[in-house]
N, C-alpha and C. Protein backbone atom coordinates (compact mmCIF):
# COMPACT_ATOMS: atom_id res chain seq x y z
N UNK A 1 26.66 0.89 12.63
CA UNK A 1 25.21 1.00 12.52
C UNK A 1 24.80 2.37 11.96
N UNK A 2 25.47 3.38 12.62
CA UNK A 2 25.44 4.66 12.17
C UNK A 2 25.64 5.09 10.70
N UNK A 3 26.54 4.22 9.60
CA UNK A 3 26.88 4.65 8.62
C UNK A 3 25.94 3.58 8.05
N UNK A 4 25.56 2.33 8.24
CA UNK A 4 24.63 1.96 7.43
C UNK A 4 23.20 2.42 7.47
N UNK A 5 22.45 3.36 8.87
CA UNK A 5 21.60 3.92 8.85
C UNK A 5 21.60 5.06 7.62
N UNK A 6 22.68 5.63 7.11
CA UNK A 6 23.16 6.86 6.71
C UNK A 6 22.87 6.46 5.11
N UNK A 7 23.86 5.12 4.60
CA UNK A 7 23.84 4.63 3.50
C UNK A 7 22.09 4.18 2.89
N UNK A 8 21.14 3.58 3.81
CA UNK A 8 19.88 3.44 3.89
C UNK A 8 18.94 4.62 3.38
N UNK A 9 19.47 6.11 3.76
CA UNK A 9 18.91 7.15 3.94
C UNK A 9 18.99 7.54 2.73
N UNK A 10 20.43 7.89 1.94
CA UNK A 10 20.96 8.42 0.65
C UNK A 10 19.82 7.53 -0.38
N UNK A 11 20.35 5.82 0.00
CA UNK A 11 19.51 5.01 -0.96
C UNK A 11 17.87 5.63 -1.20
N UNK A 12 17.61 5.16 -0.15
CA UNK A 12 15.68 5.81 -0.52
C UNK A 12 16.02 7.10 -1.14
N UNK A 13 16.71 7.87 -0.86
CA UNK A 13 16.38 9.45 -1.18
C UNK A 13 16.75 9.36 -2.66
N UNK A 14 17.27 8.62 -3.18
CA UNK A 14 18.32 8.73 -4.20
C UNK A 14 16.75 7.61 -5.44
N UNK A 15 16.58 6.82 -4.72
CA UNK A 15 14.28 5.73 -4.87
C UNK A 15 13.76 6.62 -5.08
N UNK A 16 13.61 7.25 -4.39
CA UNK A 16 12.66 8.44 -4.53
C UNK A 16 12.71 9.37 -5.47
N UNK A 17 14.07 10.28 -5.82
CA UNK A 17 14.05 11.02 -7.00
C UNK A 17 14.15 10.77 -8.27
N UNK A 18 14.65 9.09 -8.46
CA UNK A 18 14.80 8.79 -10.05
C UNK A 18 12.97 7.90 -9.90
N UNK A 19 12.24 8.16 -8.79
CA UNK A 19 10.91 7.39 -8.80
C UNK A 19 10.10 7.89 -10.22
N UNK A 20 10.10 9.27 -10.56
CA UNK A 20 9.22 9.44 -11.38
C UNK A 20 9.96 9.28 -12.88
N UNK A 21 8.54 8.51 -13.94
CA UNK A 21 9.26 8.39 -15.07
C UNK A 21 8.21 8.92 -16.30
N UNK A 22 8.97 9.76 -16.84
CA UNK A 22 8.66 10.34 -18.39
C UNK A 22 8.90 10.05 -19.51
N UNK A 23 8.30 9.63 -20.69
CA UNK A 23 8.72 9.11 -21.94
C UNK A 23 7.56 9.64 -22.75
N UNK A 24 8.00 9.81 -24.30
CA UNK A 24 7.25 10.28 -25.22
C UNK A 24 7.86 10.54 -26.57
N UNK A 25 7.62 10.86 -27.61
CA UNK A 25 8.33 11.06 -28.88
C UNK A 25 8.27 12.46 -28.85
N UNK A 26 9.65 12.86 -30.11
CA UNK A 26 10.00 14.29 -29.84
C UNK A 26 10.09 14.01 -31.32
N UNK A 27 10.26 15.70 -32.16
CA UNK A 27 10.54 15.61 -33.02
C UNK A 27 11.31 17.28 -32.89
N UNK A 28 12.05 17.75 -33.71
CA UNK A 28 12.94 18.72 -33.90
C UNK A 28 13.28 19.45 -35.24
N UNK A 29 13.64 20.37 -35.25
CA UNK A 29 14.10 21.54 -36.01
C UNK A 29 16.21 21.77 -35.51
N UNK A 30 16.55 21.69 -36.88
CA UNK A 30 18.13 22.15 -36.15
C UNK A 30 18.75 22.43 -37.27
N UNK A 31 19.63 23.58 -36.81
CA UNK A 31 20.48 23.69 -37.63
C UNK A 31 22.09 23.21 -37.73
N UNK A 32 22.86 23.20 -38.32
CA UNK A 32 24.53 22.74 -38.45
C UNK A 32 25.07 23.23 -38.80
N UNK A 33 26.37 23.35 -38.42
CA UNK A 33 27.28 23.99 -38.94
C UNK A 33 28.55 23.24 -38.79
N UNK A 34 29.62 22.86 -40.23
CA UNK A 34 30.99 21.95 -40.28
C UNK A 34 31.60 23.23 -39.70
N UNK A 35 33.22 22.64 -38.90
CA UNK A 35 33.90 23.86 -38.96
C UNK A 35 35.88 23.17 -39.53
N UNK A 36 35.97 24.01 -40.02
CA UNK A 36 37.49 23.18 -40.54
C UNK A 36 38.48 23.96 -39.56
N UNK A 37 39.84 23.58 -40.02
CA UNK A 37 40.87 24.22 -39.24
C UNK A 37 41.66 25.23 -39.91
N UNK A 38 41.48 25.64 -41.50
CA UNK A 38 42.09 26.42 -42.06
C UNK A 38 40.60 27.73 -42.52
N UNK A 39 41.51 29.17 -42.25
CA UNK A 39 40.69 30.20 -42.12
C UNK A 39 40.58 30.93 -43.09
N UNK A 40 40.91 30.86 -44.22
CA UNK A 40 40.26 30.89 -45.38
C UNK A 40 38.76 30.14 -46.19
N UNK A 41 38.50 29.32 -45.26
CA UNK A 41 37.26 28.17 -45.66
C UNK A 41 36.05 28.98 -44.55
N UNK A 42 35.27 29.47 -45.36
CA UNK A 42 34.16 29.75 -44.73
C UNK A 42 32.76 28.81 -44.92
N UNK A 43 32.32 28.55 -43.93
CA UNK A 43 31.34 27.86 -43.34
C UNK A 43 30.25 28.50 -43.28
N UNK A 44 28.89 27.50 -43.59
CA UNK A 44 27.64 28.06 -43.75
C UNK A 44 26.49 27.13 -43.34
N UNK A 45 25.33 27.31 -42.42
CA UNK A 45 24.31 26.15 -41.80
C UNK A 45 23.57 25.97 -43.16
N UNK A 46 23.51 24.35 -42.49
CA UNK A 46 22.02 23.40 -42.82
C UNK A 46 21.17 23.40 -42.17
N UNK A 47 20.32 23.28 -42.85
CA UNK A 47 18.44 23.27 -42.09
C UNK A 47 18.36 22.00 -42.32
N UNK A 48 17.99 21.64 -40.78
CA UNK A 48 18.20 19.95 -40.90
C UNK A 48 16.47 19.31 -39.62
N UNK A 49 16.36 18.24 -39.93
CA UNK A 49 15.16 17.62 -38.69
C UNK A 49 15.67 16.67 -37.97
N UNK A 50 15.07 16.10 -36.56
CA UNK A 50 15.28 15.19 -36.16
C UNK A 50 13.91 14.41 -35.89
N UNK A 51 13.36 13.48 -35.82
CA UNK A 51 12.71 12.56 -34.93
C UNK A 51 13.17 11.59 -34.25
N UNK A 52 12.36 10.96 -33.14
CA UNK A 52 12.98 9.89 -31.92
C UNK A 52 11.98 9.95 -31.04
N UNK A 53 12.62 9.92 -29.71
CA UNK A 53 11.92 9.46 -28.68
C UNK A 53 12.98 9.95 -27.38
N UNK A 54 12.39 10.49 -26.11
CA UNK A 54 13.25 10.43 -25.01
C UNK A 54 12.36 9.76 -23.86
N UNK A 55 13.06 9.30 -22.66
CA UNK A 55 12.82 8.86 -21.34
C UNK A 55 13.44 9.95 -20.22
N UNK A 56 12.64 10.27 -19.57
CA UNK A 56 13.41 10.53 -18.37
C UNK A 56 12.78 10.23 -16.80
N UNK A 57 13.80 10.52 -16.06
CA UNK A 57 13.92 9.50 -14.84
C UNK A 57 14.36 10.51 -13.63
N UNK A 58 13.39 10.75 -12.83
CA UNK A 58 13.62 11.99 -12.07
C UNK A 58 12.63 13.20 -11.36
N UNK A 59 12.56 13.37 -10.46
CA UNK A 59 11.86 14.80 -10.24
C UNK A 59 12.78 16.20 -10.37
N UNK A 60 13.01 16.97 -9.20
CA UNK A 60 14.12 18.06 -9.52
C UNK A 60 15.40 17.50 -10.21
N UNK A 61 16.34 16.47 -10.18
CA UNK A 61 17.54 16.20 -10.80
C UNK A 61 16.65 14.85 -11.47
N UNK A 62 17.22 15.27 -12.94
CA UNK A 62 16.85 13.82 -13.61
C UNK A 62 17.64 13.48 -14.78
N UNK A 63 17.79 12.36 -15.46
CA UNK A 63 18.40 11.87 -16.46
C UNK A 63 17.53 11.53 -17.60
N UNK A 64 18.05 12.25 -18.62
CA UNK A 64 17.15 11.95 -19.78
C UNK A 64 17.70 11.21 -21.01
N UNK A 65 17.88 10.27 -21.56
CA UNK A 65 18.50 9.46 -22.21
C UNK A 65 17.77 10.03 -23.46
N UNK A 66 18.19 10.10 -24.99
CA UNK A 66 17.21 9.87 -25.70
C UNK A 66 17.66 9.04 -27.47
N UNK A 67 17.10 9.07 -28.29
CA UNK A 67 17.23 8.26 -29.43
C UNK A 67 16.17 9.05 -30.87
N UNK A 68 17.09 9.51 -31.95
CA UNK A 68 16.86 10.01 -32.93
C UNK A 68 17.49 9.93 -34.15
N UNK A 69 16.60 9.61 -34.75
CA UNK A 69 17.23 9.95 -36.28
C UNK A 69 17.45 11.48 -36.53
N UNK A 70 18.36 11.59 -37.16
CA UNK A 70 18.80 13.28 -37.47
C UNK A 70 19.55 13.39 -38.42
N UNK A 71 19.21 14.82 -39.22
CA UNK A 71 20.33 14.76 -40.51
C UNK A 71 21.05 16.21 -39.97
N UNK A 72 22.58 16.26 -40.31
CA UNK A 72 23.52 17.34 -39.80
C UNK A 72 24.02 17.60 -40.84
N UNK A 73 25.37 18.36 -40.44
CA UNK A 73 26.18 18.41 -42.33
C UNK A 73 26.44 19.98 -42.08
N UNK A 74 27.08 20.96 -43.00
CA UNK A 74 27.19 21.79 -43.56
C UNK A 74 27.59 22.42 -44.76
N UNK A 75 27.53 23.48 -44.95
CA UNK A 75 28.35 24.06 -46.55
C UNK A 75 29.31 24.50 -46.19
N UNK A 76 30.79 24.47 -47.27
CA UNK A 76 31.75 25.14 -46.76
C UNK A 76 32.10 25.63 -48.00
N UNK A 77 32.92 26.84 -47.73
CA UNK A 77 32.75 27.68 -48.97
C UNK A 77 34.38 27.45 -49.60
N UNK A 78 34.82 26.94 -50.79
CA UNK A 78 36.31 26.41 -50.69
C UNK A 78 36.43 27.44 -51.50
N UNK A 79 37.99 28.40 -51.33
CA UNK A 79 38.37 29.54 -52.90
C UNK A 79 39.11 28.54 -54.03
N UNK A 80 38.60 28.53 -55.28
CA UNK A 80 39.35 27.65 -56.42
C UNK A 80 39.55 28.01 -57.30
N UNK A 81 39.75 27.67 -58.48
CA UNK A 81 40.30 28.14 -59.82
C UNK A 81 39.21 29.47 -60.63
N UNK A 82 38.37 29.62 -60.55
CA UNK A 82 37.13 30.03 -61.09
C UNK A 82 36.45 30.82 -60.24
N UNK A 83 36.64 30.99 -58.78
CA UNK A 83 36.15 31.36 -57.65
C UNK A 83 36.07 30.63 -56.61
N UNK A 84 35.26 31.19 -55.52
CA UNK A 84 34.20 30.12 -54.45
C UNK A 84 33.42 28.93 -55.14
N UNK A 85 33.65 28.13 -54.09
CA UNK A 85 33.02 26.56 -55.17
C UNK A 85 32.05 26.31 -53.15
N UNK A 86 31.11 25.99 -53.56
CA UNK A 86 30.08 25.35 -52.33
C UNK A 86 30.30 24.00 -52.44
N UNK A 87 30.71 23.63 -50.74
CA UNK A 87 30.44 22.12 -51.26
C UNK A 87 29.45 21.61 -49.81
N UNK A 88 28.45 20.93 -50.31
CA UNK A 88 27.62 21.20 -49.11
C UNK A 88 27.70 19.91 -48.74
N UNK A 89 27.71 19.14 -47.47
CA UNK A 89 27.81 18.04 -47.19
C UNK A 89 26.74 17.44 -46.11
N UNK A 90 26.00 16.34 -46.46
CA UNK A 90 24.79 16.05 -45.72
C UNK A 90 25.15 14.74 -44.64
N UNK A 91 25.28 14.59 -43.44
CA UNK A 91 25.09 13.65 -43.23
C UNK A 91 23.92 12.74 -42.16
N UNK A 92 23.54 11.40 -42.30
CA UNK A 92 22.15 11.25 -41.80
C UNK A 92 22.83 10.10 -40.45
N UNK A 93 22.21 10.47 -39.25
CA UNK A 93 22.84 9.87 -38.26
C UNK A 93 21.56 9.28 -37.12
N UNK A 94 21.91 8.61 -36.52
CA UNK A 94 21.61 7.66 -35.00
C UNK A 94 22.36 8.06 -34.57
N UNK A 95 21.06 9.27 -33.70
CA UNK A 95 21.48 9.98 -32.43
C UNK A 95 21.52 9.70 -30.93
N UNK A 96 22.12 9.55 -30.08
CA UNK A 96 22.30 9.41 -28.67
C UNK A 96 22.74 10.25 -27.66
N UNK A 97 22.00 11.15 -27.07
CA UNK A 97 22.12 11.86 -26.04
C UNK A 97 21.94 11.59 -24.54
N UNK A 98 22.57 11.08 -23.94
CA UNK A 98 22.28 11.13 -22.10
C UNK A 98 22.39 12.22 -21.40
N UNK A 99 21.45 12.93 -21.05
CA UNK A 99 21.77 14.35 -20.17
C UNK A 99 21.15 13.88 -18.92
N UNK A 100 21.83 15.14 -18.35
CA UNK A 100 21.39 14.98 -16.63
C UNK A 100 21.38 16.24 -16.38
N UNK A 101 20.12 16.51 -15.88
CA UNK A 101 19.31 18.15 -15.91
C UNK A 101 18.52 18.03 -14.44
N UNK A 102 18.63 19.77 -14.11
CA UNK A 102 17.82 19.94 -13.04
C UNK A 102 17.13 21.01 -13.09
N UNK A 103 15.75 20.56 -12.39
CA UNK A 103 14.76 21.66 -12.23
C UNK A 103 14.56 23.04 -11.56
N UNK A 104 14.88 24.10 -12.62
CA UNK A 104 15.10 25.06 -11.50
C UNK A 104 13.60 25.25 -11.01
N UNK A 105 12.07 25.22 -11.96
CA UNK A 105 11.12 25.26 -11.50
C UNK A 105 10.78 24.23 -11.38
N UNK A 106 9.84 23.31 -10.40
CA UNK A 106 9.40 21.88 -10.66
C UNK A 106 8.26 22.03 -10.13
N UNK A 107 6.95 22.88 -10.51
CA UNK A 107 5.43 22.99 -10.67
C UNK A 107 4.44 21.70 -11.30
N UNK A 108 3.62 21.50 -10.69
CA UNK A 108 2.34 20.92 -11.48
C UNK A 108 2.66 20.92 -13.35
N UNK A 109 1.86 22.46 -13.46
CA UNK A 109 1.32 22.62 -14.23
C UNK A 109 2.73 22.76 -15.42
N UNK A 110 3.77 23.62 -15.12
CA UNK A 110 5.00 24.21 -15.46
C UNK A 110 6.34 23.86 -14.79
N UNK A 111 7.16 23.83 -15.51
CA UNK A 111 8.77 23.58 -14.81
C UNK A 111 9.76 24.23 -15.65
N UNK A 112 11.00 24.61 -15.40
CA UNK A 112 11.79 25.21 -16.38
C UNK A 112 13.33 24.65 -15.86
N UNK A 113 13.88 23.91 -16.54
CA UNK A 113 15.15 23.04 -16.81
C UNK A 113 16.18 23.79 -16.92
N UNK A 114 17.83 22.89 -16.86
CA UNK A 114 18.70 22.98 -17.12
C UNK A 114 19.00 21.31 -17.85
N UNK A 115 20.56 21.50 -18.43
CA UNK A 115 20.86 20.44 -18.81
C UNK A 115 22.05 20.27 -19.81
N UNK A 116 22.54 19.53 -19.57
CA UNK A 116 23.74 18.94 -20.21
C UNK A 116 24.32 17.20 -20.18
N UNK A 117 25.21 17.11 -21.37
CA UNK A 117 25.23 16.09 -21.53
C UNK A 117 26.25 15.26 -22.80
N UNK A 118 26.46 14.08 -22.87
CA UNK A 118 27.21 13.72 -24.28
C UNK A 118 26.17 13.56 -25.50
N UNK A 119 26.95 13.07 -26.63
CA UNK A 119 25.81 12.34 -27.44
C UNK A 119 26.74 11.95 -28.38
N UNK A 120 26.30 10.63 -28.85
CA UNK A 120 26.89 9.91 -29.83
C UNK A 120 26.23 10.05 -31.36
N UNK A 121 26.56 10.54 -32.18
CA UNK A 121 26.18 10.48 -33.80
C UNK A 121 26.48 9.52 -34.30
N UNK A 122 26.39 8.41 -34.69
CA UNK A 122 26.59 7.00 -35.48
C UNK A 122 25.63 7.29 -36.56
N UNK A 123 26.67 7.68 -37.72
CA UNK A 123 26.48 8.26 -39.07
C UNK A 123 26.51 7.11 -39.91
N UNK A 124 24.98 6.71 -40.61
CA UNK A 124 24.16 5.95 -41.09
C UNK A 124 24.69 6.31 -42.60
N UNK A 125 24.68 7.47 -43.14
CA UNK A 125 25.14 7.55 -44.60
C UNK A 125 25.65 8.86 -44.85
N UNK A 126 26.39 9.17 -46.15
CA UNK A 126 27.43 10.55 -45.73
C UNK A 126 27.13 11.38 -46.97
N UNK A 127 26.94 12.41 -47.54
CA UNK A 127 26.63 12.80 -48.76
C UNK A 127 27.35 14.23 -49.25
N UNK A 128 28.72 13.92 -49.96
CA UNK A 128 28.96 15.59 -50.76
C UNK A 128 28.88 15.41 -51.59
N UNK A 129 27.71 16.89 -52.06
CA UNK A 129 27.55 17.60 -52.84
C UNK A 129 28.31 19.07 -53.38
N UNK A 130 29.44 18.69 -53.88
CA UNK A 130 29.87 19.60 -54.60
C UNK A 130 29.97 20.29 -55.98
N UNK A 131 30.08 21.34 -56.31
CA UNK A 131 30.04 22.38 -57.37
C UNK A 131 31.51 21.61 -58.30
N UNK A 132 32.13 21.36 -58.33
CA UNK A 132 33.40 20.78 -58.55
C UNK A 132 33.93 19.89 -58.14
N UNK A 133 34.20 18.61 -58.66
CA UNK A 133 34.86 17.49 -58.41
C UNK A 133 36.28 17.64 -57.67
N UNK A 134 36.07 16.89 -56.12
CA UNK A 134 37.37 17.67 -55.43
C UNK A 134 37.52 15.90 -54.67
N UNK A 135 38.94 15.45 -55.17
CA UNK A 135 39.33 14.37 -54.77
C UNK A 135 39.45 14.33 -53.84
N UNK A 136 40.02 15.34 -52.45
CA UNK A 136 39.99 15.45 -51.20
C UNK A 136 39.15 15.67 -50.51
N UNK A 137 37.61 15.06 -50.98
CA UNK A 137 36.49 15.43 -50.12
C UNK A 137 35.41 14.57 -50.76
N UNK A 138 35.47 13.60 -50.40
CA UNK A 138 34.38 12.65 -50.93
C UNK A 138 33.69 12.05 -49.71
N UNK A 139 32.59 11.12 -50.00
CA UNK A 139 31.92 10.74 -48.94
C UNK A 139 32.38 10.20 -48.68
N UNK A 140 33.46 8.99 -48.76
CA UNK A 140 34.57 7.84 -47.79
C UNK A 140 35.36 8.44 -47.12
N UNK A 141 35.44 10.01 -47.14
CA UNK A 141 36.69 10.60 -46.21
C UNK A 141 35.84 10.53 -45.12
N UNK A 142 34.77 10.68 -44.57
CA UNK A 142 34.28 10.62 -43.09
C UNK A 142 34.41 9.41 -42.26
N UNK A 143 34.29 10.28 -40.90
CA UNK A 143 33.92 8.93 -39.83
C UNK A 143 33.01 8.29 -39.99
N UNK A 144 32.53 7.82 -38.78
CA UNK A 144 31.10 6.45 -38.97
C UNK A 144 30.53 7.44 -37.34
N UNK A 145 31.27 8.01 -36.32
CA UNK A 145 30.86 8.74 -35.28
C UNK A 145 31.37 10.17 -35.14
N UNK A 146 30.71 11.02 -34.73
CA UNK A 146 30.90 12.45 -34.01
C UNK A 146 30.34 11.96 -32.84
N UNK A 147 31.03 12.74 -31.71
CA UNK A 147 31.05 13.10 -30.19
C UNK A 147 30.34 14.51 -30.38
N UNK A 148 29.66 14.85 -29.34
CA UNK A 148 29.74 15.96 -28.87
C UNK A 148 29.11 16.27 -27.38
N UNK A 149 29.06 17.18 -26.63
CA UNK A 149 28.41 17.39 -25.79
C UNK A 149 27.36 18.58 -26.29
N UNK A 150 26.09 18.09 -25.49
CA UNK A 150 24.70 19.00 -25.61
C UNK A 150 24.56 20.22 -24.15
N UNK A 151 24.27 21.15 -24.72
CA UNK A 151 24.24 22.12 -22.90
C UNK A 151 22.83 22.76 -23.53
N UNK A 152 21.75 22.86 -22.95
CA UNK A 152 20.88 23.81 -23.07
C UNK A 152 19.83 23.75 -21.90
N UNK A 153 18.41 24.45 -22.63
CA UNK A 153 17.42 24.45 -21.36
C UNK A 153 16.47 24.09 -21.92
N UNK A 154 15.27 23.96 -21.04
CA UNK A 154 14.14 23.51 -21.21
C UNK A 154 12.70 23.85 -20.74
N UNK A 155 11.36 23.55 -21.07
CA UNK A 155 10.45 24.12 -20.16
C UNK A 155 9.57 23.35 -20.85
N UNK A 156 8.45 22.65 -19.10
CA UNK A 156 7.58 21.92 -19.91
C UNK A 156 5.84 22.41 -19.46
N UNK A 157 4.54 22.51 -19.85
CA UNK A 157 3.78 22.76 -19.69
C UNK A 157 2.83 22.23 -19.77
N UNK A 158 2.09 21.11 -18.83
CA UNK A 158 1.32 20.24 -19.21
C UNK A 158 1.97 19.20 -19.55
N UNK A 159 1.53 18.56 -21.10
CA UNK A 159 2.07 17.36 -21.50
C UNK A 159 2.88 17.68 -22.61
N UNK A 160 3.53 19.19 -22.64
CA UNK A 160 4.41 19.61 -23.88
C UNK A 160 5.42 19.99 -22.88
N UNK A 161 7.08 19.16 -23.92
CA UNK A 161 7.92 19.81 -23.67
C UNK A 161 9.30 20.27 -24.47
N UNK A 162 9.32 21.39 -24.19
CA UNK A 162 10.49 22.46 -25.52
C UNK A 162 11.96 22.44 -24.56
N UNK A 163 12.93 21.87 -26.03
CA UNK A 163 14.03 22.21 -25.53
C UNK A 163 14.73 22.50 -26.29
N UNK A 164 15.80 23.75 -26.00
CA UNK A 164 17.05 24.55 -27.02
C UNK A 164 18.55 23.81 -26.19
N UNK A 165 19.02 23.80 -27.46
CA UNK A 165 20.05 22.61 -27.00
C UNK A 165 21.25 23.24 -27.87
N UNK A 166 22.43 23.37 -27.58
CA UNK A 166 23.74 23.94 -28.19
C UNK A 166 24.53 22.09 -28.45
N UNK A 167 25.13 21.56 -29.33
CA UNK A 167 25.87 20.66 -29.52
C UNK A 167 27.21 20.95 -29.93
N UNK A 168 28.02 20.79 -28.92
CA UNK A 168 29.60 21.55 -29.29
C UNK A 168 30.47 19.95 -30.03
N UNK A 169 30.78 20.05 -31.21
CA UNK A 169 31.35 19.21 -31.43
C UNK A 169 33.07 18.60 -31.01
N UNK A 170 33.39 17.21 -30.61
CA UNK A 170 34.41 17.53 -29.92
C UNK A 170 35.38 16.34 -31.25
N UNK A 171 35.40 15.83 -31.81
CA UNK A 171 36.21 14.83 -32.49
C UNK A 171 35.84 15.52 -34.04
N UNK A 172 37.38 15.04 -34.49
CA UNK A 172 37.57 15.40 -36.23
C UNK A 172 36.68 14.47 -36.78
N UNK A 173 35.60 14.44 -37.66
CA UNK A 173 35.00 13.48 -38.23
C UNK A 173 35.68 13.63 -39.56
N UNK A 174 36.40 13.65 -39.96
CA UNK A 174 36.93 13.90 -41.46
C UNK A 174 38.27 13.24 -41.40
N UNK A 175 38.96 12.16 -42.18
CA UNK A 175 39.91 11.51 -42.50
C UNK A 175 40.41 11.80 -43.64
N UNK A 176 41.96 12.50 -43.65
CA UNK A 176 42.02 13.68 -44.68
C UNK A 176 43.00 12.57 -45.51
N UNK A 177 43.12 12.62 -47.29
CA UNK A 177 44.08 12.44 -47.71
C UNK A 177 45.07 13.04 -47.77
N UNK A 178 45.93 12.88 -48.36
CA UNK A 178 47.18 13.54 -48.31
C UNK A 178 47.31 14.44 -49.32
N UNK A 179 46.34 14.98 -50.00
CA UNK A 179 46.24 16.19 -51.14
C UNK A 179 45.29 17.61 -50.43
N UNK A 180 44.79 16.99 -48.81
CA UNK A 180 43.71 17.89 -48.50
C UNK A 180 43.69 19.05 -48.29
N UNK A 181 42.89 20.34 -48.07
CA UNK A 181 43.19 21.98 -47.99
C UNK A 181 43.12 21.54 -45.99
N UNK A 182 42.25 21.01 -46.02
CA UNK A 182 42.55 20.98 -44.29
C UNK A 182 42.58 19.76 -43.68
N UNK A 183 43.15 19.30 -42.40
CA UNK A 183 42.86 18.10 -41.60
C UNK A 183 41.71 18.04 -40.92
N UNK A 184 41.30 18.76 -40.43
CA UNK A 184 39.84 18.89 -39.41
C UNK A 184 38.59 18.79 -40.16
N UNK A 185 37.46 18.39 -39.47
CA UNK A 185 36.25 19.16 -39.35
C UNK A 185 35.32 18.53 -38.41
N UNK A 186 34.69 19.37 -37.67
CA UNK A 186 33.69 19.40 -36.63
C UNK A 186 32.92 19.75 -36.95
N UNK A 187 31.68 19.13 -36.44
CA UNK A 187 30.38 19.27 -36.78
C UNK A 187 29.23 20.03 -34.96
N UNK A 188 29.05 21.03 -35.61
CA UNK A 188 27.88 21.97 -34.19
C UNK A 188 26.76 22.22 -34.83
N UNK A 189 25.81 21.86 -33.71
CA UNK A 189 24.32 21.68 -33.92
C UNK A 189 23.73 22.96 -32.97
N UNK A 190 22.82 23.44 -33.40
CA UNK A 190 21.28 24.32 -32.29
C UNK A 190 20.08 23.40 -32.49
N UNK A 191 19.78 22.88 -31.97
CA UNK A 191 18.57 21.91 -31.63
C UNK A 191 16.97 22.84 -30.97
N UNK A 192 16.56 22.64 -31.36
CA UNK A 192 14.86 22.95 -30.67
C UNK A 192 14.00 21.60 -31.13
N UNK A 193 13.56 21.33 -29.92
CA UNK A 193 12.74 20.04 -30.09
C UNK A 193 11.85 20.01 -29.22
N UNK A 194 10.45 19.67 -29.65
CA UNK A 194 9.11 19.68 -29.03
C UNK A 194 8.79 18.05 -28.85
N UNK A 195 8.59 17.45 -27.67
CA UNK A 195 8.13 16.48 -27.04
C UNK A 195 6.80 16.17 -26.75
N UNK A 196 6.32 15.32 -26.42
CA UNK A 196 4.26 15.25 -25.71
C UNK A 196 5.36 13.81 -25.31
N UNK A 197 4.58 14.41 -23.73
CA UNK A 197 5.11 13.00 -22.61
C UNK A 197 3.14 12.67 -22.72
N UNK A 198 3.64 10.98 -22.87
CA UNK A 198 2.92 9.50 -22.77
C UNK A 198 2.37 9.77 -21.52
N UNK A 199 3.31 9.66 -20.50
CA UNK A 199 3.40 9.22 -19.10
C UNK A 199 3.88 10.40 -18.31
C-alpha cells in the first residue's frame, strides 16, 4: 500500500510539472562551421537562417521538442595547384531538436533556462560550390542525416523567448571516394533564435 501510495505521489507530481504547455514559431540567425580530419584544410562559417516552430511541456524542468527548416554548410579552404581554392558547401535541412531544460529562474514576468539535447538534420538538398572542379567533393558525396547534440541557454520575457544554442556535431556526414584529401566532415552550428509563445 505504502509503495503504491508513493508511486501515486511521483505520478501527480510528475501531472503537474509537464501540466503547463508552450508553443509558438521561432525563427533564427546561425552560423556553421564543416570541420574535416586533415590539418592542413582550413575551415570558415556560413551565415545561415532557420524558421519552425517549438512546443514545450513543463514548468521548472521541461521538454521542448522543436521543428525547422535550416540551411548549414561551410567553406573549407583546400591548398591546390594555383593556390587556396574555396569550396563552400550549402546544405538545406529538416531540423529536429528534443531538449530537456530547467529553470534556473521561473518568474511571472521573466525566467532564465538551461538546456540540452539531440537533434536530427534530415538534409533536404546538398550544394558545392567550388572555385575548381574537384571530383572528390561533389554533392552525392553527402549523407541524407547529421546528429548532433544542442547545449545552450535561454531567457524568456513576457511572450518573447531567446535562445543561444552550441550544436556539437557527432557523425561524418561526408562519404569519401577513394581519391579524397580527407575521410571526415562534421558539421557545428551557434544558433540564436527568437520565439513569441501562442500559449
Amino acid at each position: 500500500m505504502k509503495k503504491i501510495l508513493i508511486l501515486v505521489i511521483v505520478l501527480l507530481a510528475a501531472l503537474d510539472n509537464f501540466g503547463q504547455l508552450t508553443l509558438g514559431p521561432k525563427i533564427g540567425y546561425t552560423t556553421s562551421k564543416l570541420s574535416s580530419d586533415v590539418g592542413d584544410i582550413k575551415e570558415s562559417v556560413n551565415h545561415n537562417f532557420q524558421i519552425g516552430a517549438f512546443v514545450r511541456f513543463g514548468k521548472k524542468l521541461y521538454v521542448q521538442p522543436e521543428l525547422y527548416y535550416a540551411t548549414s554548410g561551410g567553406t573549407l579552404k583546400v591548398n591546390g595547384l594555383s593556390g587556396t581554392d574555396d569550396i563552400k558547401i550549402k546544405l538545406n535541412n529538416l531540423s529536429i531538436p528534443v531538449l530537456v531544460g530547467y529553470k534556473i529562474i521561473n518568474a511571472k514576468v521573466v525566467n532564465l533556462r538551461i538546456m540540452a539535447g539531440p537533434v536530427a538534420n534530415f538534409i533536404l538538398d546538398k550544394k558545392v560550390d567550388a572555385e575548381v572542379v574537384l571530383d572528390y567533393l561533389e554533392d552525392s558525396d553527402f549523407k541524407n542525416v547529421a546528429w548532433g547534440i544542442d547545449v545552450g541557454a535561454g531567457v524568456d520575457v513576457f511572450f518573447l523567448t531567446l535562445d543561444l544554442r552550441y550544436e556539437f556535431g557527432l557523425n561524418n556526414i561526408y562519404n569519401p571516394p577513394d581519391n579524397a584529401k580527407f575521410q571526415s566532415i562534421k558539421s557545428n552550428v551557434f544558433i540564436v533564435s527568437l520565439g513569441f509563445k501562442l500559449l
